[in-house]
Protein backbone atom coordinates (compact mmCIF):
# COMPACT_ATOMS: atom_id res chain seq x y z
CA UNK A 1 246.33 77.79 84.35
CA UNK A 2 243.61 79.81 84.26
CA UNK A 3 240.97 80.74 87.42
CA UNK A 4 237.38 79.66 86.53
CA UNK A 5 234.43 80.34 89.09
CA UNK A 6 231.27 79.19 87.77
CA UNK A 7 228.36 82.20 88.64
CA UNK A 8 224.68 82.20 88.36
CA UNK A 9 222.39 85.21 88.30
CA UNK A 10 219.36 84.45 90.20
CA UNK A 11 216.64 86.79 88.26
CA UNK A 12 213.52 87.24 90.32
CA UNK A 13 209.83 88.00 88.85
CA UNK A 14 207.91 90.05 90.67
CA UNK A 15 207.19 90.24 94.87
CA UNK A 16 203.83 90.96 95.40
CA UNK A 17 202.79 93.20 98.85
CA UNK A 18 200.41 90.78 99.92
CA UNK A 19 203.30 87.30 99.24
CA UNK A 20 204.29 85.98 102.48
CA UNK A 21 208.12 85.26 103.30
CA UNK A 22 208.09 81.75 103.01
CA UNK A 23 206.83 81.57 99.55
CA UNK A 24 209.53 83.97 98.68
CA UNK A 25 211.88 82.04 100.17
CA UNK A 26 210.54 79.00 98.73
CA UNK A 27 211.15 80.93 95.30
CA UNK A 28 214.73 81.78 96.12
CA UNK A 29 215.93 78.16 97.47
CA UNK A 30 214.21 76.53 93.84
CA UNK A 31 216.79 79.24 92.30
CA UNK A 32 219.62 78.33 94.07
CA UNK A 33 218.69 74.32 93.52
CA UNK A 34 218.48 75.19 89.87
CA UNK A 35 221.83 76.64 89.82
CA UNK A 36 223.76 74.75 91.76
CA UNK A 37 222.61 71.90 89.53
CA UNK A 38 224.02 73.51 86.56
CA UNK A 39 226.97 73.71 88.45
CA UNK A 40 227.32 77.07 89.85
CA UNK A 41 229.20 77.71 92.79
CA UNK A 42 227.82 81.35 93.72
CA UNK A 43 224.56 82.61 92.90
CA UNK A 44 223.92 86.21 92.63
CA UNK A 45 220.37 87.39 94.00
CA UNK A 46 218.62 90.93 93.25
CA UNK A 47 217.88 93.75 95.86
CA UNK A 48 215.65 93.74 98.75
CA UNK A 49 214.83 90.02 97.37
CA UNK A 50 213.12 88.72 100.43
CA UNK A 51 210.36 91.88 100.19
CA UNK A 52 208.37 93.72 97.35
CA UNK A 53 209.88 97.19 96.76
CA UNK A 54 208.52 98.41 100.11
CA UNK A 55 209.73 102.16 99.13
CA UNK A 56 206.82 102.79 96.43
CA UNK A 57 203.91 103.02 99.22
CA UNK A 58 203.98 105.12 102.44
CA UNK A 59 203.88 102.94 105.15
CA UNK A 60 203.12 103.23 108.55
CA UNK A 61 205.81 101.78 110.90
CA UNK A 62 204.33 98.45 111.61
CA UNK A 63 204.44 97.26 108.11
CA UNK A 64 207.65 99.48 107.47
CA UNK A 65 209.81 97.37 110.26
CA UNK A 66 208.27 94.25 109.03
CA UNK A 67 210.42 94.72 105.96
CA UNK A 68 213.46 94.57 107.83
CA UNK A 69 216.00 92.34 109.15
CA UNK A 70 217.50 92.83 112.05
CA UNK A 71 220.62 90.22 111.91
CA UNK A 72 221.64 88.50 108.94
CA UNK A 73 220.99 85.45 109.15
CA UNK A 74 217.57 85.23 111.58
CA UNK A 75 214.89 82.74 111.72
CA UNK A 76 213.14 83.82 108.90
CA UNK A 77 215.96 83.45 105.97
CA UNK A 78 217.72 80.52 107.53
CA UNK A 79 216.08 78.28 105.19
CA UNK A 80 217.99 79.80 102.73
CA UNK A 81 221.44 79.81 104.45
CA UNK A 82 220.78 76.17 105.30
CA UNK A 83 220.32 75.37 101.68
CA UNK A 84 223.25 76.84 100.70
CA UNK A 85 225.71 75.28 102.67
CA UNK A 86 224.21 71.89 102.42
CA UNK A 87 224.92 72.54 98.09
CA UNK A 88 228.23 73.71 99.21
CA UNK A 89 227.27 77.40 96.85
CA UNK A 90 227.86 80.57 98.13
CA UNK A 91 225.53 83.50 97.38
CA UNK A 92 225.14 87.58 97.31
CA UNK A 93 221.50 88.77 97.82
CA UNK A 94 220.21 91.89 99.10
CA UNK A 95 217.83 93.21 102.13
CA UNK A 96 216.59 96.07 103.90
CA UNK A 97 219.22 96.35 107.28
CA UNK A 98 217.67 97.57 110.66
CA UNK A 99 220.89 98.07 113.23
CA UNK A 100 220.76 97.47 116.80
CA UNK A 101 221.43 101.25 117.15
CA UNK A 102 217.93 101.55 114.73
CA UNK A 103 219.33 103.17 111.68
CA UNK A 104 217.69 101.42 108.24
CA UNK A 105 220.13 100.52 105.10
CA UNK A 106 219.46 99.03 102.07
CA UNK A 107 222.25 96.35 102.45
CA UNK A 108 223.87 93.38 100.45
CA UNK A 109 226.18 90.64 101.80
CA UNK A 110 228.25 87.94 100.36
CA UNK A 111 227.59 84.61 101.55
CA UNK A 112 230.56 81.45 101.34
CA UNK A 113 229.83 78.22 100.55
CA UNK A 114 230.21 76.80 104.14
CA UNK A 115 227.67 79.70 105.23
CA UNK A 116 230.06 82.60 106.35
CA UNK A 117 229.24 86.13 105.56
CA UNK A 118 232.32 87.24 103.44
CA UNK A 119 231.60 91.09 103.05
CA UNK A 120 228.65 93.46 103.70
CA UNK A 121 227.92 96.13 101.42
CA UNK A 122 225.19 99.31 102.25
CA UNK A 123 223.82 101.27 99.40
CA UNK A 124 225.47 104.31 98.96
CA UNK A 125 223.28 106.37 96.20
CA UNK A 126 219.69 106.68 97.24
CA UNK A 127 217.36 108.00 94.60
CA UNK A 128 214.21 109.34 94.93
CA UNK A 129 212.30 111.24 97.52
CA UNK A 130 211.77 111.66 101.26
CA UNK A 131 208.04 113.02 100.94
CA UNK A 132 205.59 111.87 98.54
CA UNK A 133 205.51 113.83 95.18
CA UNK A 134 201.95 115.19 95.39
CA UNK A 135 199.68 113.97 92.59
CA UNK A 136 202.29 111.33 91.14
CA UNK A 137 201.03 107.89 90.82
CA UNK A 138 204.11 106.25 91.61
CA UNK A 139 206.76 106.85 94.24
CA UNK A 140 210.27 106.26 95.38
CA UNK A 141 210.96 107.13 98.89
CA UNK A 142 214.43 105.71 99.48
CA UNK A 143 215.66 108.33 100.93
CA UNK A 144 212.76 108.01 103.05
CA UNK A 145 213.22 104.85 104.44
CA UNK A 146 217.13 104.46 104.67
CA UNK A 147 220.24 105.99 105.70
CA UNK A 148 222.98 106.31 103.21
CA UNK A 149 225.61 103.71 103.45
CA UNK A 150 228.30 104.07 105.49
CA UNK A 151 230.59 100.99 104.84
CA UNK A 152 232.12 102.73 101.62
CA UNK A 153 233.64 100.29 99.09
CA UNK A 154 235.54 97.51 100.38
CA UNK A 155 237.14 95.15 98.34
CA UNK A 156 236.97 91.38 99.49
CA UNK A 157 238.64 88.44 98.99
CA UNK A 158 236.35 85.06 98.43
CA UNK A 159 237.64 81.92 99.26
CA UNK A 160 240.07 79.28 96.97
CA UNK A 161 237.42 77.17 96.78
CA UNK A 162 236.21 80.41 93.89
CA UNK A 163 239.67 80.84 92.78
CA UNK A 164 240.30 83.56 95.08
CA UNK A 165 238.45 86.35 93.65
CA UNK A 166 238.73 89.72 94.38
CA UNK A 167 235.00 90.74 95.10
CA UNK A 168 232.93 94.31 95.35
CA UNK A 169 229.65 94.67 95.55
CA UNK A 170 226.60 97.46 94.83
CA UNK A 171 222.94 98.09 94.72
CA UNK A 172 220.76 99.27 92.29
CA UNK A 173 221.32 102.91 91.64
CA UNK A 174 225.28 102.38 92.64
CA UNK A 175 225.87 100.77 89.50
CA UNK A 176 225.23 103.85 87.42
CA UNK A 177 228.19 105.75 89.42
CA UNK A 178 231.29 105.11 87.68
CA UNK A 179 233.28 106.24 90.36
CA UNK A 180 231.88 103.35 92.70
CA UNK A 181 232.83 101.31 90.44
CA UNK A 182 236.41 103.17 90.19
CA UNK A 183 236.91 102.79 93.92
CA UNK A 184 236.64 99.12 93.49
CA UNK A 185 238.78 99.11 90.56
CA UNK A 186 241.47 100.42 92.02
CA UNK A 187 241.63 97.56 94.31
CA UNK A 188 241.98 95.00 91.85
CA UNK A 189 238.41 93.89 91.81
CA UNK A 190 237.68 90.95 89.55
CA UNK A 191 234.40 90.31 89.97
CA UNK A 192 231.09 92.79 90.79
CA UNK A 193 228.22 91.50 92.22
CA UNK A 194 225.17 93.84 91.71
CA UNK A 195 221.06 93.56 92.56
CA UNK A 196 218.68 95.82 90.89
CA UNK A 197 214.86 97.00 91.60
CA UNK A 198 214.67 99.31 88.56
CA UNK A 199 211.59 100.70 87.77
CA UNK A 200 210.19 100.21 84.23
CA UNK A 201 209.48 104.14 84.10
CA UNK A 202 210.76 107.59 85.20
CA UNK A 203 210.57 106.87 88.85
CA UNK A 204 210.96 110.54 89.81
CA UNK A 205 208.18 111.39 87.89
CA UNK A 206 207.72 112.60 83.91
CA UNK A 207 207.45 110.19 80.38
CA UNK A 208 211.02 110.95 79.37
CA UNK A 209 211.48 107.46 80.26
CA UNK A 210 210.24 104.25 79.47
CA UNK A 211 210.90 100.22 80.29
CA UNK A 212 213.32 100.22 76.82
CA UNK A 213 215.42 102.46 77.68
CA UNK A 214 216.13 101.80 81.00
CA UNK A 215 216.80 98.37 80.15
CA UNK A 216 219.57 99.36 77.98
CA UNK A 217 220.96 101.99 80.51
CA UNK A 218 221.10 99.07 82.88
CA UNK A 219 222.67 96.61 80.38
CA UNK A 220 224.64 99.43 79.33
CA UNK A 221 225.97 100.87 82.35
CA UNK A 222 227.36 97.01 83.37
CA UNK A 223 228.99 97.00 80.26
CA UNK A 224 230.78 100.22 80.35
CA UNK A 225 232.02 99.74 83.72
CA UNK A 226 233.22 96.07 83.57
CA UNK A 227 235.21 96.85 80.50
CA UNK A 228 236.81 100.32 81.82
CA UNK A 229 237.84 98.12 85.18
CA UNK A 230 238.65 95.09 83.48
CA UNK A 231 236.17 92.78 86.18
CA UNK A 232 233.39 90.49 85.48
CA UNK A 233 230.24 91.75 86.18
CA UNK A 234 227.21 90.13 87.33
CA UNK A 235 223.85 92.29 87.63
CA UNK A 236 220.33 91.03 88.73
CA UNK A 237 216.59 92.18 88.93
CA UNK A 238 213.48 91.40 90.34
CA UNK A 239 211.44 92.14 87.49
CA UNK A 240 207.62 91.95 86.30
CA UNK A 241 204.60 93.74 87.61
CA UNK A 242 204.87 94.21 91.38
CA UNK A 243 201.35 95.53 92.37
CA UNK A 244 200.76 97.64 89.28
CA UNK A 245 204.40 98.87 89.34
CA UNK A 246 206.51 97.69 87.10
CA UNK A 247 210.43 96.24 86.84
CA UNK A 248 212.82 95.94 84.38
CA UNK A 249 214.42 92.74 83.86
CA UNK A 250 217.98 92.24 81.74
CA UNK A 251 219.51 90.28 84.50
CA UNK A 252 223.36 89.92 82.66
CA UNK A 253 226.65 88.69 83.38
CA UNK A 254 229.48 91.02 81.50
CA UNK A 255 232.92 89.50 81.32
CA UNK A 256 235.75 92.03 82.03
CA UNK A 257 236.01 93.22 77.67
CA UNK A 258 232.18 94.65 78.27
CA UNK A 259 231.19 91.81 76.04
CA UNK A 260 227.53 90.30 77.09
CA UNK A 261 227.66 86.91 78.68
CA UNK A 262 224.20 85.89 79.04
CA UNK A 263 221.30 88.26 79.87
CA UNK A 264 217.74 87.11 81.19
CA UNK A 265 215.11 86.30 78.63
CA UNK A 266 211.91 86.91 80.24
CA UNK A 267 210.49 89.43 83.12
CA UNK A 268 210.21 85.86 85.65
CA UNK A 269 211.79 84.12 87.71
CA UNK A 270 215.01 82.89 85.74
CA UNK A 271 218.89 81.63 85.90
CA UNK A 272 221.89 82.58 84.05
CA UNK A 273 225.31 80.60 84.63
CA UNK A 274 228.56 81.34 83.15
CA UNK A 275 231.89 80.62 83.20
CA UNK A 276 233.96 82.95 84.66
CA UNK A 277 237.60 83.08 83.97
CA UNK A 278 238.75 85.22 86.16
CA UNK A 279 242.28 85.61 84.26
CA UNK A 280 240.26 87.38 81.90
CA UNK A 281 240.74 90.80 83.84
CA UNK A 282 244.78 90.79 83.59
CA UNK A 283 245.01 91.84 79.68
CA UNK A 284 242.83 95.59 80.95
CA UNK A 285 244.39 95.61 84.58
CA UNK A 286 247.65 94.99 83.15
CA UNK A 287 247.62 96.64 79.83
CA UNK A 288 244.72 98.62 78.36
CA UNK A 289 244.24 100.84 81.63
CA UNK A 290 247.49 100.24 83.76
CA UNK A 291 246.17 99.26 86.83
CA UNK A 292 249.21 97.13 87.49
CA UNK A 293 250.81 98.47 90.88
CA UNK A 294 254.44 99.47 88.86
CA UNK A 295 252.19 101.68 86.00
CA UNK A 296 249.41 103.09 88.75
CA UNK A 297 250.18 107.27 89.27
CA UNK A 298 251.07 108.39 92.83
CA UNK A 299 247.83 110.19 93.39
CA UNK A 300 245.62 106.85 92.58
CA UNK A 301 248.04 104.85 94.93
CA UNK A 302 247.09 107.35 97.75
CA UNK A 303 243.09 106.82 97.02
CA UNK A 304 243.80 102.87 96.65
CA UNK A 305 245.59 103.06 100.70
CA UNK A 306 242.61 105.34 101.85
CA UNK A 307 239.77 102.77 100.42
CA UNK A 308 242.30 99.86 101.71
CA UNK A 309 243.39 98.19 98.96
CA UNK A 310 242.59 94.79 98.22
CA UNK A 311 245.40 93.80 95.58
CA UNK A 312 245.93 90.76 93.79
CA UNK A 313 248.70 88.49 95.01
């Protein structure tokens, strides 16, 4: 009998500065409607999707903090929690975190269908700058406005109402780290949930890069990985012109042979649903790359107890 979860990846189009929160949110709920219609039972949102990408300006602290959330859920998202659980779909979506203690993380969590938060995830590779590149027209000051995360990469089980998948989670820039994904591989994941603000050009600067090829690096690096960990993989922008800056879009779900799914037609705001057979993963886990526990060597057995292992039952 095979394990089917049904997944949607809720594309985004573009954030403006100037958008308040409860249009966004409005935004995000119609996504969420539109998938769970289709049937999906978790939706998969991008990075910081309740803001613009804050990090391209310099910001003074008052519109910084208003960026932030400081618990997850709070009044201002609860809308979206709400909607959720009333469909009975769970989601992933990420957000810029502000602690009690005050230290800043670009997060991610996974949200149940009956509303619990299942695992929290903080981005672990920031790119860019902490000062403004003089003379550049655009910026990225991650490293600016965030700590690096210091939840590492926890495995997760989601509930049996998904078939019992074992989850992980990233964010953006994570996704091009094959040893993130490695770390979650060796814990049996079967399904990665990713969001993605990726700029349409060479964020740190220089034409080496433009909106082409980093669409296929992104579609590319989901499809490497998913195949060389046998897992599903689910990866979502917000996309379009943000301000004068532009996104990337190729929003994709990549089943666990690298093979594309479905990927996002336009720059807007868009769904993707698929049928996820979770099964899928055993012929790579079990065969191809020997991640079953009898055929795993000693020394990846040791890195699978230090990460804490999340194995398949």
């Amino acid at each position: 009998m095979t394990r089917v979860l049904r997944l949607a990846a809720a594309q985004m189009g573009p954030t403006s500065r100037t958008e308040p929160r409860a249009v966004t949110l409005d935004r995000m709920i119609r996504l969420l409607e539109v998938a769970a219609a289709d049937g999906a039972q978790l939706v998969v949102f991008p990075e910081l999707a309740f803001t613009t990408f804050f990090p391209r300006w310099l910001l003074d602290d008052a519109e910084l903090l208003a960026s932030f959330e400081t618990a997850m859920p709070n009044p201002g998202v609860q809308p979206l929690f709400d909607r959720a659980r009333a469909l009975g779909v769970g989601f992933y979506v990420g957000y810029a975190e502000l602690t009690p203690a005050g230290q800043r993380f670009n997060s991610s969590i996974t949200v149940g269908p009956d509303g619990t938060i299942l695992g929290k995830y903080r981005k672990v590779h920031l790119p860019g700058s902490v000062e403004p590149r003089p003379g550049d027209r655009f910026q990225q000051l991650e490293k600016r406005y965030f700590e690096y995360g210091d939840l590492g990469f926890p495995a997760f089980r989601g509930p049996q109402a998904w078939q019992s998948p074992v989850l992980g989670m990233l964010v953006c820039n994570d996704r091009r780290w094959p040893e993130a994904w490695r770390a979650y591989g060796l814990q049996g994941v079967e399904l990665m949930l990713m969001g993605y603000n990726s700029a349409a050009y060479d964020p740190n600067g220089g034409n080496t890069e433009d909106a082409a090829l980093r669409t296929f690096h992104s579609t590319l690096v989901a499809q490497a990985n998913a195949y060389m960990n046998a897992t599903w993989a689910v990866s979502v922008a917000k996309a379009g012109d943000e301000d004068g800056s532009a996104l990337i879009g190729g929003s994709c779900i990549v089943d666990p042979n690298g093979v594309l799914v479905a990927q996002a037609k336009t720059l807007e705001d868009e769904v993707l649903v698929a049928d996820c057979d979770l099964d899928a993963c055993r012929q790579g886990k079990e065969k191809m790359f020997n991640f079953a526990a009898h055929r795993r060597p000693e020394h990846y057995r040791r890195l699978v107890e230090q990460v804490g292992a999340v194995l398949p039952a």
